[in-house]
PDB file of N, CA and C in Angstrom:
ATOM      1  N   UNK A   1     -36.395 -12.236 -29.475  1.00  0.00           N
ATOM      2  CA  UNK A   1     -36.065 -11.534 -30.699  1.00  0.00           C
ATOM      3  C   UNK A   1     -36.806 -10.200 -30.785  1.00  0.00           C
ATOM      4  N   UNK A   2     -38.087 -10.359 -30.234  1.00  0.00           N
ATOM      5  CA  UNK A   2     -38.607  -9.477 -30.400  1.00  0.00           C
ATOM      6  C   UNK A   2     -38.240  -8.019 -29.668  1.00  0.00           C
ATOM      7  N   UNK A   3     -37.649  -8.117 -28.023  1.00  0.00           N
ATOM      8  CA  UNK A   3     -36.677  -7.364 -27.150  1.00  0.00           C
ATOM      9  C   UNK A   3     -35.948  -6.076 -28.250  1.00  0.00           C
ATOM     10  N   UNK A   4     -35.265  -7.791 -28.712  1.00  0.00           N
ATOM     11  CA  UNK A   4     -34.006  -6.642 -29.510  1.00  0.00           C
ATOM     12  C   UNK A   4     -34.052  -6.112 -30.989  1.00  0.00           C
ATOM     13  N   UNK A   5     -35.134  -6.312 -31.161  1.00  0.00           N
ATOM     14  CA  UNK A   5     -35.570  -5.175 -32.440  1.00  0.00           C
ATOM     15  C   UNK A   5     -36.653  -4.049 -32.007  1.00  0.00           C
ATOM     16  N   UNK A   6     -37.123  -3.732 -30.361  1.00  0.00           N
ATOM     17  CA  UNK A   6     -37.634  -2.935 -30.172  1.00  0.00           C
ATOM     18  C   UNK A   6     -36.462  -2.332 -29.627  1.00  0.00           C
ATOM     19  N   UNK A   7     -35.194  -2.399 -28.951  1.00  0.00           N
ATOM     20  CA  UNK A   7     -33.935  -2.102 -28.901  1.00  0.00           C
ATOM     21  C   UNK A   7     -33.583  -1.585 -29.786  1.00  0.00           C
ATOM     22  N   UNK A   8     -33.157  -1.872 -30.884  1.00  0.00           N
ATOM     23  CA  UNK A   8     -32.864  -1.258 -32.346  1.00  0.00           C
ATOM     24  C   UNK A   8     -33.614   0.040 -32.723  1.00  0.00           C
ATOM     25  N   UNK A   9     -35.043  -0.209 -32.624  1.00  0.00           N
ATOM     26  CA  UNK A   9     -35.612   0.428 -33.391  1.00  0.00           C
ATOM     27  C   UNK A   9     -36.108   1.888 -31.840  1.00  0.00           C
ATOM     28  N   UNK A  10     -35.736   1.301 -31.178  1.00  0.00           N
ATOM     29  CA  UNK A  10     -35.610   2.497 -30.079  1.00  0.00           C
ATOM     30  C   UNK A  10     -34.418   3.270 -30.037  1.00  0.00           C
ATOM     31  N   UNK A  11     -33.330   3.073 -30.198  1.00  0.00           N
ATOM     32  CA  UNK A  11     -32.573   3.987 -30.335  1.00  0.00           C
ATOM     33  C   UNK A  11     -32.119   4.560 -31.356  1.00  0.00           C
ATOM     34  N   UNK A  12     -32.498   4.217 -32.532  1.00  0.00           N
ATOM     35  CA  UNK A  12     -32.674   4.683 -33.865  1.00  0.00           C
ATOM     36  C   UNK A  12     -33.704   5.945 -33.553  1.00  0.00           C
ATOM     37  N   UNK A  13     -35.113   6.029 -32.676  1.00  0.00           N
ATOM     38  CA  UNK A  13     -35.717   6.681 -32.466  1.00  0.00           C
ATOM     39  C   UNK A  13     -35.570   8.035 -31.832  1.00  0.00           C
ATOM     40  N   UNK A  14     -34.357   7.318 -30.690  1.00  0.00           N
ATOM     41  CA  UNK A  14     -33.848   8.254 -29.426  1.00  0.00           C
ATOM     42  C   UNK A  14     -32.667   9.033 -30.716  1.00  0.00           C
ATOM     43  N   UNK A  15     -32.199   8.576 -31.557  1.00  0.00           N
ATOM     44  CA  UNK A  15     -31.382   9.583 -32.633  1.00  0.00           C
ATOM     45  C   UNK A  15     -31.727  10.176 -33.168  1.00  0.00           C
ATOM     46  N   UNK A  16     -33.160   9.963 -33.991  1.00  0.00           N
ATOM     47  CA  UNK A  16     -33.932  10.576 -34.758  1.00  0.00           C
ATOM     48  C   UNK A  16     -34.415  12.226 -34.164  1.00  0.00           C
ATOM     49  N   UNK A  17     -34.516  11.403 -32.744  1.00  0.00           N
ATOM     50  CA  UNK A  17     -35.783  12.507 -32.163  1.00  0.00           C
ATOM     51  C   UNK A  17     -34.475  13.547 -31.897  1.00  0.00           C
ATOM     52  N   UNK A  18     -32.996  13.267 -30.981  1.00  0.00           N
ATOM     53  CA  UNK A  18     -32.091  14.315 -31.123  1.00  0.00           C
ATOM     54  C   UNK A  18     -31.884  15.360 -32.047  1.00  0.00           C
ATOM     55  N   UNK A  19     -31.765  14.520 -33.338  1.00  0.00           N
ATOM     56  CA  UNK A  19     -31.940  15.536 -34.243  1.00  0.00           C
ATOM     57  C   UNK A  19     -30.184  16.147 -34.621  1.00  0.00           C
ATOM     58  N   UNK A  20     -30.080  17.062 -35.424  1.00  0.00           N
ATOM     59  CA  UNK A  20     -28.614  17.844 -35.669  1.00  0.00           C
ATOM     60  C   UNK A  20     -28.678  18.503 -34.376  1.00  0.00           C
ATOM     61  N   UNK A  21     -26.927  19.239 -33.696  1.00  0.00           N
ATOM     62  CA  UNK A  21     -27.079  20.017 -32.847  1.00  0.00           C
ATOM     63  C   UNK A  21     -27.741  21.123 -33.036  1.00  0.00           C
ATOM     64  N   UNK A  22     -28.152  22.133 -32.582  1.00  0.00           N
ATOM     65  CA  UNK A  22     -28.641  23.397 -32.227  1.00  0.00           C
ATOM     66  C   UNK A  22     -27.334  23.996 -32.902  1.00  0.00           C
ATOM     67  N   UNK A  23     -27.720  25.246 -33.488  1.00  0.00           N
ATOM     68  CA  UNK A  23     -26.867  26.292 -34.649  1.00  0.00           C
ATOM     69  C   UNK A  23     -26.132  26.694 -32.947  1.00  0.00           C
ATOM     70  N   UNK A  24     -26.627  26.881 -32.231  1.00  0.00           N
ATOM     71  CA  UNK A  24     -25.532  28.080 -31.414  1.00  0.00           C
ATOM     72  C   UNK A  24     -25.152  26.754 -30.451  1.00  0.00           C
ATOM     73  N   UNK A  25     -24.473  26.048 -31.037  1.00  0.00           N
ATOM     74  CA  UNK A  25     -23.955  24.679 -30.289  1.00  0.00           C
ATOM     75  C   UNK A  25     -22.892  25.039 -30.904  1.00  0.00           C
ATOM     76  N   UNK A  26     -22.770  25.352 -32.480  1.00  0.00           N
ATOM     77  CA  UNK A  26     -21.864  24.942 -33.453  1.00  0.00           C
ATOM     78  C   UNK A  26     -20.678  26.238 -32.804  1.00  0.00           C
ATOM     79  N   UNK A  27     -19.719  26.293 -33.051  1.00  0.00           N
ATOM     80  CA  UNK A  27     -18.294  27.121 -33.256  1.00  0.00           C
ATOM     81  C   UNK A  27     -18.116  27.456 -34.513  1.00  0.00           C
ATOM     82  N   UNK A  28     -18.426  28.832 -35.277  1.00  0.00           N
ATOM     83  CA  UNK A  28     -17.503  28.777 -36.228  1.00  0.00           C
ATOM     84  C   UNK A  28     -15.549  29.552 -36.054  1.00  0.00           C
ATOM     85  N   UNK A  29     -15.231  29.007 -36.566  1.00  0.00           N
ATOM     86  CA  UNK A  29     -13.985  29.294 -36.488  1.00  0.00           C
ATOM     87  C   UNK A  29     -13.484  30.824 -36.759  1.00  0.00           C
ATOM     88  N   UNK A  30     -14.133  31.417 -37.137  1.00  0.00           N
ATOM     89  CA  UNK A  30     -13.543  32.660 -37.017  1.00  0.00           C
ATOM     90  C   UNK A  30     -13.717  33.191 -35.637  1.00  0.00           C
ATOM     91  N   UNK A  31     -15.088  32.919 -35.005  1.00  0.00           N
ATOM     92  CA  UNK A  31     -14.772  33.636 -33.481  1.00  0.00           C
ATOM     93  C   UNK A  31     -14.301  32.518 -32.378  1.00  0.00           C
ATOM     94  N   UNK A  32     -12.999  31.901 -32.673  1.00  0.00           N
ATOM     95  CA  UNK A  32     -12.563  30.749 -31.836  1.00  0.00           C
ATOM     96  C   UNK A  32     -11.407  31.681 -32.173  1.00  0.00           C
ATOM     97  N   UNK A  33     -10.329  32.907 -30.757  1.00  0.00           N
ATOM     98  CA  UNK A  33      -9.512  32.983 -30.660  1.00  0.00           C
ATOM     99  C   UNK A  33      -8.357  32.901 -30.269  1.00  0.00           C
ATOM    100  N   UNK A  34      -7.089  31.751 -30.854  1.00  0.00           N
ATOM    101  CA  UNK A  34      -6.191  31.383 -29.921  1.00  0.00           C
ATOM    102  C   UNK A  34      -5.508  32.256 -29.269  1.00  0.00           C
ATOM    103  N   UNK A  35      -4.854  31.400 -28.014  1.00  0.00           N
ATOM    104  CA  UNK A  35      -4.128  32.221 -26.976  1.00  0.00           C
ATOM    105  C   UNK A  35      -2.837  31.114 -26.948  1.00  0.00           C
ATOM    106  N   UNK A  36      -1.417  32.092 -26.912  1.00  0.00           N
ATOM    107  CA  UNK A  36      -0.226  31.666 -27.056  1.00  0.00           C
ATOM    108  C   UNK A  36       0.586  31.536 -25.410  1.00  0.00           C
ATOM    109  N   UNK A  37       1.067  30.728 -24.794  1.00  0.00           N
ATOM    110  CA  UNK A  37       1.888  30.806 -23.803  1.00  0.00           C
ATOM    111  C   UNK A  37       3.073  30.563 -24.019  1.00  0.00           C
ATOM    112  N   UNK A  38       3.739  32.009 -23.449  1.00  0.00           N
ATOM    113  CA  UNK A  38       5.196  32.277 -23.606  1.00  0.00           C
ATOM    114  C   UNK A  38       6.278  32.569 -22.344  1.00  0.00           C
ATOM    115  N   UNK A  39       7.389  32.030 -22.654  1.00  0.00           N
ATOM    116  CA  UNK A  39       8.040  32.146 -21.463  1.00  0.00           C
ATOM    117  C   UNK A  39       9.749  32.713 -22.068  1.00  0.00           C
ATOM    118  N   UNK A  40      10.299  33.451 -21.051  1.00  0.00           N
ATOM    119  CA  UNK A  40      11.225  34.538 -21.322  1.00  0.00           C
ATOM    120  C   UNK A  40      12.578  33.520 -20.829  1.00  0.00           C
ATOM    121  N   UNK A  41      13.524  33.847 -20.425  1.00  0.00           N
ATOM    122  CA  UNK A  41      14.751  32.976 -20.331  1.00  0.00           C
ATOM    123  C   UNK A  41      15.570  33.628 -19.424  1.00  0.00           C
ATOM    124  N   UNK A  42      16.707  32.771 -18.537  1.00  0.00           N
ATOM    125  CA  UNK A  42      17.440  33.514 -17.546  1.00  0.00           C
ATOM    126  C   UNK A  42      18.875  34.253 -18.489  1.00  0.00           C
ATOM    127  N   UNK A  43      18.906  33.779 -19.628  1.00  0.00           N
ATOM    128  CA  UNK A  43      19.795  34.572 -20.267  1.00  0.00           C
ATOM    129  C   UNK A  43      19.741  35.092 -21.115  1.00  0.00           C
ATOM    130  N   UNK A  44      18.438  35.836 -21.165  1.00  0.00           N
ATOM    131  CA  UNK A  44      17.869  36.754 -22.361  1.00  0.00           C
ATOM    132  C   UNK A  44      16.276  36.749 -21.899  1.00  0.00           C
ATOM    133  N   UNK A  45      15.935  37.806 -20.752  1.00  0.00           N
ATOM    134  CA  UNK A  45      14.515  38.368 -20.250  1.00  0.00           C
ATOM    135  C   UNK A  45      13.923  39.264 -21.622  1.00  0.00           C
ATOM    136  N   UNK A  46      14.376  39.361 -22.812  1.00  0.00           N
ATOM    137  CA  UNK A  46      13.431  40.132 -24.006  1.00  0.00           C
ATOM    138  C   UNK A  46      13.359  38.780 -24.748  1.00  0.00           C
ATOM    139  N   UNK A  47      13.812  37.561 -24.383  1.00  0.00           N
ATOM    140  CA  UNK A  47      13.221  36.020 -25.441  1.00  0.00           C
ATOM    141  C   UNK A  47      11.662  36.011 -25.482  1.00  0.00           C
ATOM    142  N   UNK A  48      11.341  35.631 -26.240  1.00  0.00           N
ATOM    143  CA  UNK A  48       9.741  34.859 -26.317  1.00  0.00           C
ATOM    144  C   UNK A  48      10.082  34.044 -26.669  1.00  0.00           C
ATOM    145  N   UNK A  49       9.871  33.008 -25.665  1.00  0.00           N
ATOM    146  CA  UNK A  49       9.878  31.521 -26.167  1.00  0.00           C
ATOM    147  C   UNK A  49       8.433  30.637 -26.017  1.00  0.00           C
ATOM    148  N   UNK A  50       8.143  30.253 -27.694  1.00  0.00           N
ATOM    149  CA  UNK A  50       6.516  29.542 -27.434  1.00  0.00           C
ATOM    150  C   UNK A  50       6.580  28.463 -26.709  1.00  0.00           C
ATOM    151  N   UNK A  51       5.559  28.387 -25.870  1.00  0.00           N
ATOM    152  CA  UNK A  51       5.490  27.028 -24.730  1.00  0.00           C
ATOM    153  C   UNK A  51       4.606  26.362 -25.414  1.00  0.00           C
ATOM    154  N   UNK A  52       3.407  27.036 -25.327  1.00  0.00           N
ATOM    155  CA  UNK A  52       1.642  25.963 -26.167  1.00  0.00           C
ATOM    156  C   UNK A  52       0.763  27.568 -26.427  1.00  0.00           C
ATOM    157  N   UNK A  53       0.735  26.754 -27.538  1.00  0.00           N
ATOM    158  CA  UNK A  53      -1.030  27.602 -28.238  1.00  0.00           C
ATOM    159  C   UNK A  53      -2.390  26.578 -27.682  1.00  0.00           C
ATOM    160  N   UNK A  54      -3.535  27.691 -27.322  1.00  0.00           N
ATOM    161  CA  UNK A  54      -4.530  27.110 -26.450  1.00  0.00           C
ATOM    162  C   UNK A  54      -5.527  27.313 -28.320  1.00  0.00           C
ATOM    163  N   UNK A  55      -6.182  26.798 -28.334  1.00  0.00           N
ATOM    164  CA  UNK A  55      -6.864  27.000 -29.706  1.00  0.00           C
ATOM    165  C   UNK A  55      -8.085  25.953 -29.998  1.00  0.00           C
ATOM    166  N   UNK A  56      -8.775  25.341 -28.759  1.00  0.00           N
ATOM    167  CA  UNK A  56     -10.051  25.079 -28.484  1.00  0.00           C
ATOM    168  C   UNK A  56     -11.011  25.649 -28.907  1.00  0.00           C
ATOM    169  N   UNK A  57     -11.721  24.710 -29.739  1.00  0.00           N
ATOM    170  CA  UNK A  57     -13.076  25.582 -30.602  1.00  0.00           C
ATOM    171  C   UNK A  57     -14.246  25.490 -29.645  1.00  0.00           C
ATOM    172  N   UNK A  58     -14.572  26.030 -28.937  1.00  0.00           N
ATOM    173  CA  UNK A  58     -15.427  26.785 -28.364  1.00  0.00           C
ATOM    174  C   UNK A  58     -16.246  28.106 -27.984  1.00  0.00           C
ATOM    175  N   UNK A  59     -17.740  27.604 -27.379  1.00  0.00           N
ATOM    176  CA  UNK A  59     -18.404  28.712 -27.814  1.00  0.00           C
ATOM    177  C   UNK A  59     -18.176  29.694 -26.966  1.00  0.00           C
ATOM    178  N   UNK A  60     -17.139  29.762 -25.505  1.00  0.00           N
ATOM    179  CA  UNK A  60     -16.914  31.017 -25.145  1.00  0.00           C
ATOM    180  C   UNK A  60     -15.701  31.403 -25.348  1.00  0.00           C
ATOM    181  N   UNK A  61     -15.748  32.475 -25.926  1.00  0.00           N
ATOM    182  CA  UNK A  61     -14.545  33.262 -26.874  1.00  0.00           C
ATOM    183  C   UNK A  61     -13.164  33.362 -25.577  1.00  0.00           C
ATOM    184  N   UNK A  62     -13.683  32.965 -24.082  1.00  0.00           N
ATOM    185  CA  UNK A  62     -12.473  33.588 -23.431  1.00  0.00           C
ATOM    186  C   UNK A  62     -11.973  32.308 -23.267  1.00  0.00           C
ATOM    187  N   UNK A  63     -12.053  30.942 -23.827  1.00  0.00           N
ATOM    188  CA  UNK A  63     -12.156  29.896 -22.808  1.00  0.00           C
ATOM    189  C   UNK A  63     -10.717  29.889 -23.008  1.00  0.00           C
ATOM    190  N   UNK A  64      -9.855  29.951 -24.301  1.00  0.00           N
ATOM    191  CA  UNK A  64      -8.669  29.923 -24.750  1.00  0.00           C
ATOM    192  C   UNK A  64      -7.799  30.602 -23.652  1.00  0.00           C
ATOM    193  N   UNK A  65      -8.101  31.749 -23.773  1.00  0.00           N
ATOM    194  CA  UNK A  65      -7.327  32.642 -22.826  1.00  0.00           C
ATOM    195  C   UNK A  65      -7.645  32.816 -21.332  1.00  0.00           C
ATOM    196  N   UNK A  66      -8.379  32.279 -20.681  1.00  0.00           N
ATOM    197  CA  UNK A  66      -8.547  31.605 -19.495  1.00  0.00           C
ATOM    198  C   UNK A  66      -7.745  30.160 -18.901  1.00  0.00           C
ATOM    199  N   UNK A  67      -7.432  29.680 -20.013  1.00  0.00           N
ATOM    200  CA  UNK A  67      -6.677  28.556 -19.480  1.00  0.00           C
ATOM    201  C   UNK A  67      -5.521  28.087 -19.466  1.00  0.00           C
ATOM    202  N   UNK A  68      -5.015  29.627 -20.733  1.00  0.00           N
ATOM    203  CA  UNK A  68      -3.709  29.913 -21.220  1.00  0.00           C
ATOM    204  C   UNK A  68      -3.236  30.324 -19.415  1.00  0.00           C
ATOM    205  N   UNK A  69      -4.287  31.353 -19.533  1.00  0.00           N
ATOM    206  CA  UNK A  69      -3.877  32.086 -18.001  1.00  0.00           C
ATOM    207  C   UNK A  69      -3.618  31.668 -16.778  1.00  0.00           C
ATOM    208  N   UNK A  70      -4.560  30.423 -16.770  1.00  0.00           N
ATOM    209  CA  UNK A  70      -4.355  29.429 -15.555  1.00  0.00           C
ATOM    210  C   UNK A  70      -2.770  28.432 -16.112  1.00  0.00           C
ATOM    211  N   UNK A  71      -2.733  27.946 -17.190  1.00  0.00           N
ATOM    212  CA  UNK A  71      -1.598  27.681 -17.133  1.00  0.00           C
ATOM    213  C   UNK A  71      -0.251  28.334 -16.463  1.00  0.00           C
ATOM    214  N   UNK A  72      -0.334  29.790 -16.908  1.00  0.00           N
ATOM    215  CA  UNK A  72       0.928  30.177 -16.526  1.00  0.00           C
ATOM    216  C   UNK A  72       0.597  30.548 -15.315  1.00  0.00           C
ATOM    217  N   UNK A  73      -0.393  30.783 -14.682  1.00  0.00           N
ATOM    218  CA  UNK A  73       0.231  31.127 -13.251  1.00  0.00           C
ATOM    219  C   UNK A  73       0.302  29.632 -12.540  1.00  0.00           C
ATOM    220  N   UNK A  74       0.163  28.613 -12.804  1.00  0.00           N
ATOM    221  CA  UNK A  74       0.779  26.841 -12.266  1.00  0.00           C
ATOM    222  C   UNK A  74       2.189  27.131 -12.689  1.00  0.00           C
ATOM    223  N   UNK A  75       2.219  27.347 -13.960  1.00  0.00           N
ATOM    224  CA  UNK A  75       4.109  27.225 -13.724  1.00  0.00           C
ATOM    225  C   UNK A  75       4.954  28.266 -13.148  1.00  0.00           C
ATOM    226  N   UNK A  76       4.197  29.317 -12.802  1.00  0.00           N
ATOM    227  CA  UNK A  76       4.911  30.611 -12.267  1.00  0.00           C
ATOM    228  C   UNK A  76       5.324  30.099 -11.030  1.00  0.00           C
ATOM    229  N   UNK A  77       4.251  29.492 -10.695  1.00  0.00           N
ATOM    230  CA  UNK A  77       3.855  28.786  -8.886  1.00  0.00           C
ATOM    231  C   UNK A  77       5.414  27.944  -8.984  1.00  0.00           C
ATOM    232  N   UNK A  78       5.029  27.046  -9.387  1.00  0.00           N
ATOM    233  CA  UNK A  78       5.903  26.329  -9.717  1.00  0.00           C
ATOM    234  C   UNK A  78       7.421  26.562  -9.771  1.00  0.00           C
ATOM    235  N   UNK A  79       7.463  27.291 -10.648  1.00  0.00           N
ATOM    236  CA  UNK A  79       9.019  27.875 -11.088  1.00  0.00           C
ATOM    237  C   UNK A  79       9.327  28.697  -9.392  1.00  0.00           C
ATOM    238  N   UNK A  80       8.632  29.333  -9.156  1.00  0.00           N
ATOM    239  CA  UNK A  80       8.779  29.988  -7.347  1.00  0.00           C
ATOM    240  C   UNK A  80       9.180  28.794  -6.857  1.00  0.00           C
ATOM    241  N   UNK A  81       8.428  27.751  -6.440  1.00  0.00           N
ATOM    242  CA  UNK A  81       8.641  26.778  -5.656  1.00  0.00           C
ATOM    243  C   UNK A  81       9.820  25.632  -6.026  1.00  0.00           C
ATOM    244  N   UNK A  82      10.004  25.865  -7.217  1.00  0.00           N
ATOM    245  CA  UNK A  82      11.198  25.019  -7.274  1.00  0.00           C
ATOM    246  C   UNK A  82      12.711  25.885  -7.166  1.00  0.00           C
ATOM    247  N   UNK A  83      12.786  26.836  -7.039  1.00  0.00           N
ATOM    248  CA  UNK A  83      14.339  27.566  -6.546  1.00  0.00           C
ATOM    249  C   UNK A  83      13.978  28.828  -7.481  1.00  0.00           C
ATOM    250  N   UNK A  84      13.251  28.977  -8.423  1.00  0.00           N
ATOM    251  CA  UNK A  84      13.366  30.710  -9.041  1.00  0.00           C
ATOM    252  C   UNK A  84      13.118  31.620  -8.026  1.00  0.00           C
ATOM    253  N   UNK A  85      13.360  32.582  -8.416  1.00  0.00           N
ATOM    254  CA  UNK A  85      12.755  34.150  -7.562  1.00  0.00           C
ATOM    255  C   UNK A  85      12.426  34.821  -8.600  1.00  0.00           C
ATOM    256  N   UNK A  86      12.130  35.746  -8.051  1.00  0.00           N
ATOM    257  CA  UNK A  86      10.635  37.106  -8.728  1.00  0.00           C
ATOM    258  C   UNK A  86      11.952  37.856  -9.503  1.00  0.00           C
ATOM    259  N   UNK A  87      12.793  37.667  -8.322  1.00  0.00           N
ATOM    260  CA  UNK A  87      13.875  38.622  -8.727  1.00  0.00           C
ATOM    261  C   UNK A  87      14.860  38.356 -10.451  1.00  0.00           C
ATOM    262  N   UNK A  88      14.399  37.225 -10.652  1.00  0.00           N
ATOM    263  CA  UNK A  88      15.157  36.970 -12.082  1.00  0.00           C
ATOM    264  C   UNK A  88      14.550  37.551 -13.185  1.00  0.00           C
ATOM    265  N   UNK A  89      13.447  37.654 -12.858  1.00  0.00           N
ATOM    266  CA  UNK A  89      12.563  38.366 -13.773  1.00  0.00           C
ATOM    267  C   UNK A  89      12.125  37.315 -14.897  1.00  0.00           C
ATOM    268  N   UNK A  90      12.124  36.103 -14.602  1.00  0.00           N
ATOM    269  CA  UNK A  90      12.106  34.861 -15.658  1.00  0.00           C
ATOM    270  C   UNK A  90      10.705  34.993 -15.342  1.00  0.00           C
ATOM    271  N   UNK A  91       9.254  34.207 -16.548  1.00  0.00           N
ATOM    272  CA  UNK A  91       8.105  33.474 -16.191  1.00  0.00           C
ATOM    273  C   UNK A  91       7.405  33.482 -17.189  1.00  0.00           C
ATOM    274  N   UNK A  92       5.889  33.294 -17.079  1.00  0.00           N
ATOM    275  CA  UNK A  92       5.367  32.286 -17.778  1.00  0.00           C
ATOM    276  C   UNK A  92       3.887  33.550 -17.995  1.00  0.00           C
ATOM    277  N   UNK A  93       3.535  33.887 -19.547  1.00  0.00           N
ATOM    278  CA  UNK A  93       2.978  34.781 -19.665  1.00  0.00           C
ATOM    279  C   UNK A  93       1.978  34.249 -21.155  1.00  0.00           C
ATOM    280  N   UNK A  94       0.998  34.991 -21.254  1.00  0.00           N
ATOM    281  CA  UNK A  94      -0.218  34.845 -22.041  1.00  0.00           C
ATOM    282  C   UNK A  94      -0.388  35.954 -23.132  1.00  0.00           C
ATOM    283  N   UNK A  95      -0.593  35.791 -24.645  1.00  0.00           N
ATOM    284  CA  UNK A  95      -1.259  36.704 -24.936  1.00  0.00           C
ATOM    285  C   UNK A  95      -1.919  36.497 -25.924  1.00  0.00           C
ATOM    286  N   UNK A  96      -3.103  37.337 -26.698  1.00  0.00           N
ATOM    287  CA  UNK A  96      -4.446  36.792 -27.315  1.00  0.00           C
ATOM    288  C   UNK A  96      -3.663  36.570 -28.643  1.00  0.00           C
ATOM    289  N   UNK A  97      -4.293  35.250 -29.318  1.00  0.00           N
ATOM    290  CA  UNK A  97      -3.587  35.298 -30.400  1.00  0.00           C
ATOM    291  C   UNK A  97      -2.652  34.071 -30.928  1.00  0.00           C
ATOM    292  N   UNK A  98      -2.056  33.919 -32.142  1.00  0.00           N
ATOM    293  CA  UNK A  98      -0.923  33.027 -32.293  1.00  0.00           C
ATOM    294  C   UNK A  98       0.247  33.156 -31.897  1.00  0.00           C
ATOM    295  N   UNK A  99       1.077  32.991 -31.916  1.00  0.00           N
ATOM    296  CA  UNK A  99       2.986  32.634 -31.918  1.00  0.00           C
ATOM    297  C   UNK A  99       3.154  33.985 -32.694  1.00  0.00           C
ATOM    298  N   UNK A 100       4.020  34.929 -31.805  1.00  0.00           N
ATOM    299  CA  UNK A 100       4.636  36.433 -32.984  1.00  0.00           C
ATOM    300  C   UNK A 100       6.031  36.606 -32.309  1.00  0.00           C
ATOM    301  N   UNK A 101       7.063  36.250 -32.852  1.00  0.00           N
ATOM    302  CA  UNK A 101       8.340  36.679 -32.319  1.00  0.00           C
ATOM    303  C   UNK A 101       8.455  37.747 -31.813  1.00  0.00           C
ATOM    304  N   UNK A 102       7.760  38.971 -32.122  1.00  0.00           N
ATOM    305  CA  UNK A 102       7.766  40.302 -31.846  1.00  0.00           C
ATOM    306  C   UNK A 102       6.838  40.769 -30.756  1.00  0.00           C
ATOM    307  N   UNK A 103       6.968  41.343 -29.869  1.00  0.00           N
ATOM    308  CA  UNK A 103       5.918  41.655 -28.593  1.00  0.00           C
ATOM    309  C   UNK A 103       6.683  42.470 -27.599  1.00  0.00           C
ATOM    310  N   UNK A 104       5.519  42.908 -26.644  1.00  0.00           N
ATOM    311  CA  UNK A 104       5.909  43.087 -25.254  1.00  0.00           C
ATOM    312  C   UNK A 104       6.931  42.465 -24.292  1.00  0.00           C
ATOM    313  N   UNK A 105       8.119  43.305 -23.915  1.00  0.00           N
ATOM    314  CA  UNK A 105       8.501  42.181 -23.048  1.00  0.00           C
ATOM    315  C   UNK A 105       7.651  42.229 -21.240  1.00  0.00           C
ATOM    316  N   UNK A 106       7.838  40.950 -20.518  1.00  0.00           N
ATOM    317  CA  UNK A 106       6.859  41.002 -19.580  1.00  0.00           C
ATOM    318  C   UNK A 106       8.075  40.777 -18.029  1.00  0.00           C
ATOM    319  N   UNK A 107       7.804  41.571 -16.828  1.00  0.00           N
ATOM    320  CA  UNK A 107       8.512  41.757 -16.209  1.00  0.00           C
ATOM    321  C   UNK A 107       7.716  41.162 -15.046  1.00  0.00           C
ATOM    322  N   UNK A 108       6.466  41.233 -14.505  1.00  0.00           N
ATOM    323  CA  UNK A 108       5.600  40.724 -13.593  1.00  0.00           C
ATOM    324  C   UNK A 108       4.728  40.033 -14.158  1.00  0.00           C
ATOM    325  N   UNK A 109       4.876  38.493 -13.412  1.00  0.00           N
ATOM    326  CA  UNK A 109       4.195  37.454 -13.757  1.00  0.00           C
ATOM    327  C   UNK A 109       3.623  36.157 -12.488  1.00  0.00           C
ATOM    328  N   UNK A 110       2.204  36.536 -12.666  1.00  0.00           N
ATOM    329  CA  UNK A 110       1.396  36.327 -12.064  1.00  0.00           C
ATOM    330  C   UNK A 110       1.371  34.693 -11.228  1.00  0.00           C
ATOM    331  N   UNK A 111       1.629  34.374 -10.352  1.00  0.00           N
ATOM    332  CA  UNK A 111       1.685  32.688  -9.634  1.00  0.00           C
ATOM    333  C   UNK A 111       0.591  32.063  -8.414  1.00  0.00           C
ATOM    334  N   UNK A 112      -0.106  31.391  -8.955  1.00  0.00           N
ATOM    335  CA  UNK A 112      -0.840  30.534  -7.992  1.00  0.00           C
ATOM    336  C   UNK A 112      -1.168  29.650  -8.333  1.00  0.00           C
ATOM    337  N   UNK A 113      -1.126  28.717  -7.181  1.00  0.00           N
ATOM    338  CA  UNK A 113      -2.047  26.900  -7.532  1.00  0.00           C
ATOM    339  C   UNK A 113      -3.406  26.774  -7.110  1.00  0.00           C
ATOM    340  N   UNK A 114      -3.959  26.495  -7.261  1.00  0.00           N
ATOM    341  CA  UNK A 114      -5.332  26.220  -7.172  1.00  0.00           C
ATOM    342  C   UNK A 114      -5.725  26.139  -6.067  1.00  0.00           C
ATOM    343  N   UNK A 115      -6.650  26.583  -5.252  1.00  0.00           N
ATOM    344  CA  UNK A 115      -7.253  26.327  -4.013  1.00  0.00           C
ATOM    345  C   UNK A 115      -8.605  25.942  -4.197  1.00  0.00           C
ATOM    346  N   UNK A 116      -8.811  25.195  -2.589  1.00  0.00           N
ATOM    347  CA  UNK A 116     -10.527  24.768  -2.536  1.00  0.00           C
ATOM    348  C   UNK A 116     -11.219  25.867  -2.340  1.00  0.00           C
TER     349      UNK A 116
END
């Protein structure tokens, strides 16, 4: 009995001593900026069509748009390797921010899979 109330009262301790996180652990939400992935269409290259918003609260401001970015160049890869060409001008594109019907249209779009 005695084991498991120094058990208890040890990790009650090991919590105590943790403590709250550290302030620059925390995210506040205003500098957490999402990143939107958009993809254009073979019968209308000025579409924006939303794929996924990246919008991970984290403490590095690029992480959103780093992974937005790695997303689309996997499906660019992808879309190559499954029968598209460059030449359609179709793909898979990033930009800082939410969902805006209104934008850039994008003509070169970036493709690779991951290497060791």
């Amino acid at each position: 009995m005695s084991a498991r109330i120094a058990f208890v009262f040890g990790a009650a301790g090991l919590l105590l001593a943790c403590g709250q996180p550290e302030e620059s652990m925390s995210v506040e939400p205003e500098t957490v900026e999402a990143a939107t992935l958009y993809r254009n269409s073979t019968l209308d290259a000025a579409l924006r069509i939303h794929w996924a918003t990246f919008d991970a609260s984290e403490p590095d401001a690029s992480y959103n748009i780093r992974n937005c970015q790695m997303a689309a160049r996997l499906l660019n890869a992808n879309y190559l390797e499954t029968g598209g060409s460059e030449d359609d001008g179709v793909g898979f594109w990033c930009e800082p921010g939410t969902f805006t019907p209104d934008g850039p249209q994008h003509s070169n779009f970036d493709a690779e899979y991951p290497t060791r």
